[in-house]
C-alpha atoms as a PDB file:
ATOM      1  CA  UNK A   1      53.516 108.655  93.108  1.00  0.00           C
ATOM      2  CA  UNK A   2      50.493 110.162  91.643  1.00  0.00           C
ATOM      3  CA  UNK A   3      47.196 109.798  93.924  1.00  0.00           C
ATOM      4  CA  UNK A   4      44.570 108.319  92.198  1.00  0.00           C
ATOM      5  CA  UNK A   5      46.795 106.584  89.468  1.00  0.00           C
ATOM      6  CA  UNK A   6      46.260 103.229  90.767  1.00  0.00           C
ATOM      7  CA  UNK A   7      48.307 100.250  91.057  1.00  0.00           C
ATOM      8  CA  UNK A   8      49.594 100.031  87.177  1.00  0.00           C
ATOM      9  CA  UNK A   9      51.109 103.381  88.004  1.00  0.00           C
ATOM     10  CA  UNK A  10      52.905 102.877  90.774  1.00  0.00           C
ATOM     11  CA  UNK A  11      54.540 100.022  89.794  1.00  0.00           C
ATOM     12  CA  UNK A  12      55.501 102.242  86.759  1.00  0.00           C
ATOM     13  CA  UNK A  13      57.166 104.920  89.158  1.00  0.00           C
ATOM     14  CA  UNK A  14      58.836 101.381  90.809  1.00  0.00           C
ATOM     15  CA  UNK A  15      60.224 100.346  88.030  1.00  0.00           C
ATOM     16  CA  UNK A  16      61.738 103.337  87.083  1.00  0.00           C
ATOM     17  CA  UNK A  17      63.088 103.894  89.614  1.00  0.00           C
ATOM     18  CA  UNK A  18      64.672 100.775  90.240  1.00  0.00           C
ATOM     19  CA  UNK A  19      66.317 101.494  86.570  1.00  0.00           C
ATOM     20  CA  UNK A  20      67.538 104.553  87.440  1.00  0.00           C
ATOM     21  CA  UNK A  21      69.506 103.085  90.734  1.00  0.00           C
ATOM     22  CA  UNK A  22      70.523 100.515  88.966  1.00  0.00           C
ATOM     23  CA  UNK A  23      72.228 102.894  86.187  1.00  0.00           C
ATOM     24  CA  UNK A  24      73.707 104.885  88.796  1.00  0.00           C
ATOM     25  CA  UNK A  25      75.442 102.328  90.691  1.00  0.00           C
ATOM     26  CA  UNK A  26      76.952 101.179  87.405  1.00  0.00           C
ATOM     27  CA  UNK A  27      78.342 104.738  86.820  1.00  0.00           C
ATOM     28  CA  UNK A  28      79.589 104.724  90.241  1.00  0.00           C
ATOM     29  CA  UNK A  29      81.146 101.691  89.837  1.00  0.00           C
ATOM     30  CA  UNK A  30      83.025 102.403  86.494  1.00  0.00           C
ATOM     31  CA  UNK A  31      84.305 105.726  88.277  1.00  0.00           C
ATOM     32  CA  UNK A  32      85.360 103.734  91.243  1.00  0.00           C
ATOM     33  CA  UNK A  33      87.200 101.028  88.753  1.00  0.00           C
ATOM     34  CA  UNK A  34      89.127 103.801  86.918  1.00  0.00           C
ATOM     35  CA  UNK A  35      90.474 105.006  90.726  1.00  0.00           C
ATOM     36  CA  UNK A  36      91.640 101.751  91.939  1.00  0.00           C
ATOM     37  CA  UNK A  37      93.756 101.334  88.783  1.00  0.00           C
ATOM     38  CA  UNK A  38      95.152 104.837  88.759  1.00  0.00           C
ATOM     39  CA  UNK A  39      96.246 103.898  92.180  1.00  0.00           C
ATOM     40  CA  UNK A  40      97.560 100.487  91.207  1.00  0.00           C
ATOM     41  CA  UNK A  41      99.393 101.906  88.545  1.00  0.00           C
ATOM     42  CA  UNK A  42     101.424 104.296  90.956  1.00  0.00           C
ATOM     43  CA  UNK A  43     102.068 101.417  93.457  1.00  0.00           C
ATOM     44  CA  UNK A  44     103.340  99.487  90.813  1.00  0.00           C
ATOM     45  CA  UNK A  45     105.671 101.877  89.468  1.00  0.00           C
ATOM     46  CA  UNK A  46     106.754 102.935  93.261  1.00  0.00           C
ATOM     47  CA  UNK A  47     107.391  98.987  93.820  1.00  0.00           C
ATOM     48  CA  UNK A  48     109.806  98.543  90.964  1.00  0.00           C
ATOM     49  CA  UNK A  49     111.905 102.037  91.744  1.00  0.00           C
ATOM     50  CA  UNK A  50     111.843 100.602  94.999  1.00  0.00           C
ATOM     51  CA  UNK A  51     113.079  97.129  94.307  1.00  0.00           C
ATOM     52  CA  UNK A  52     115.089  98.615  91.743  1.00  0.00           C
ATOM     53  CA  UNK A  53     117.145 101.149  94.054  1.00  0.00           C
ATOM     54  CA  UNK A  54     117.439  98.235  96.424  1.00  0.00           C
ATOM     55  CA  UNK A  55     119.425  96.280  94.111  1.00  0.00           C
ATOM     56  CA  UNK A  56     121.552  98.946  93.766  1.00  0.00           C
ATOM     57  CA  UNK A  57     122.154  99.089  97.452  1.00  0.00           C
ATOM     58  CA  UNK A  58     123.337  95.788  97.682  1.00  0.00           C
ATOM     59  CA  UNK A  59     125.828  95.935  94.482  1.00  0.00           C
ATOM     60  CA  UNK A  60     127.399  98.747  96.186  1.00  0.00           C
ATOM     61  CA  UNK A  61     127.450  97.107  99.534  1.00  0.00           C
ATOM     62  CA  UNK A  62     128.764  94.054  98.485  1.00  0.00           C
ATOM     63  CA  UNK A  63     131.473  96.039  95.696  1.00  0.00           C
ATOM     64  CA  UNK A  64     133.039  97.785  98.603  1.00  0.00           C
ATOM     65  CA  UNK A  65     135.055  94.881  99.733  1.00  0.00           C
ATOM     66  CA  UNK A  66     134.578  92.642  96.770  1.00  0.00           C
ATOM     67  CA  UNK A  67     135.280  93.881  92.813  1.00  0.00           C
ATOM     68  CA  UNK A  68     132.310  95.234  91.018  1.00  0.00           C
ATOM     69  CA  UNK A  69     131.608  91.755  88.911  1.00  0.00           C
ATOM     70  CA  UNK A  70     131.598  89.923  91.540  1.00  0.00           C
ATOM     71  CA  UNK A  71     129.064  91.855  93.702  1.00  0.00           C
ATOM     72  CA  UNK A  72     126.880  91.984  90.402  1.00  0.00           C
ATOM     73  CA  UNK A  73     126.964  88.196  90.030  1.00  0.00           C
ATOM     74  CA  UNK A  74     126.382  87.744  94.319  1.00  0.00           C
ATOM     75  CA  UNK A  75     123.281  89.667  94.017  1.00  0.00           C
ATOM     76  CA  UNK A  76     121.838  88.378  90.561  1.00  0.00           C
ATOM     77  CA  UNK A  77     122.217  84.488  92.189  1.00  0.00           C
ATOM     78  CA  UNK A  78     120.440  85.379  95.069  1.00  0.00           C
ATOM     79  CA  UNK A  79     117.845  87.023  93.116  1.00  0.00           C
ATOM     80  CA  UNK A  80     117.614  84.037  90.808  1.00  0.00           C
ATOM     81  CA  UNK A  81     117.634  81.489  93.943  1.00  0.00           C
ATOM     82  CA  UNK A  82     115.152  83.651  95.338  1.00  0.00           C
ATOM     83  CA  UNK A  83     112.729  83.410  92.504  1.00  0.00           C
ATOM     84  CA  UNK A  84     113.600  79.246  91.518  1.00  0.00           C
ATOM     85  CA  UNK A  85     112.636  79.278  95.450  1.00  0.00           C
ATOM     86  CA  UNK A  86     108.949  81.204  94.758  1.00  0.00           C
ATOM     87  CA  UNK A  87     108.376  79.238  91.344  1.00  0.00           C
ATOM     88  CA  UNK A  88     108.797  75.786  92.951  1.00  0.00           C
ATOM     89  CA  UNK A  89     106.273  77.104  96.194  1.00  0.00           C
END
């Protein structure tokens, strides 16, 4: 703040600066945004390999003693209990 410049000035400088905060945080925020959903993006992708190679898991599991078809058709009826049983919650 200037000395001298009186009150008109100072709320000037006040103003400003409160603009230029204000501008900043926005900034950080967008940068802050585009990091959470570059990391939401990877966790989603690592969830579905994940579910994904846990399917496969059970198929073989379940195909050792039983034939292939029916170890397929075991796990897709849990699966499809298992979501009737999260739809109706």
């Amino acid at each position: 703040m200037a000395r001298g410049g009186g009150l008109r000035e100072a709320l000037r400088e006040v103003a400003q600066s409160a603009s230029n905060v204000a501008r900043l945080q926005a900034e950080l925020s967008r940068s802050d945004l585009k990091q959470t959903s570059a990391l939401g993006l990877g966790a989603a992708v690592f969830g579905v390999l994940a579910f994904l190679l846990l399917t496969t898991l059970f198929v073989i599991a379940l195909a050792i003693p039983l034939p292939a078809w029916l170890a397929i058709l075991i796990v897709m009826l849990v699966y499809m209990a298992i979501a009737a049983a999260l739809g109706a919650a």
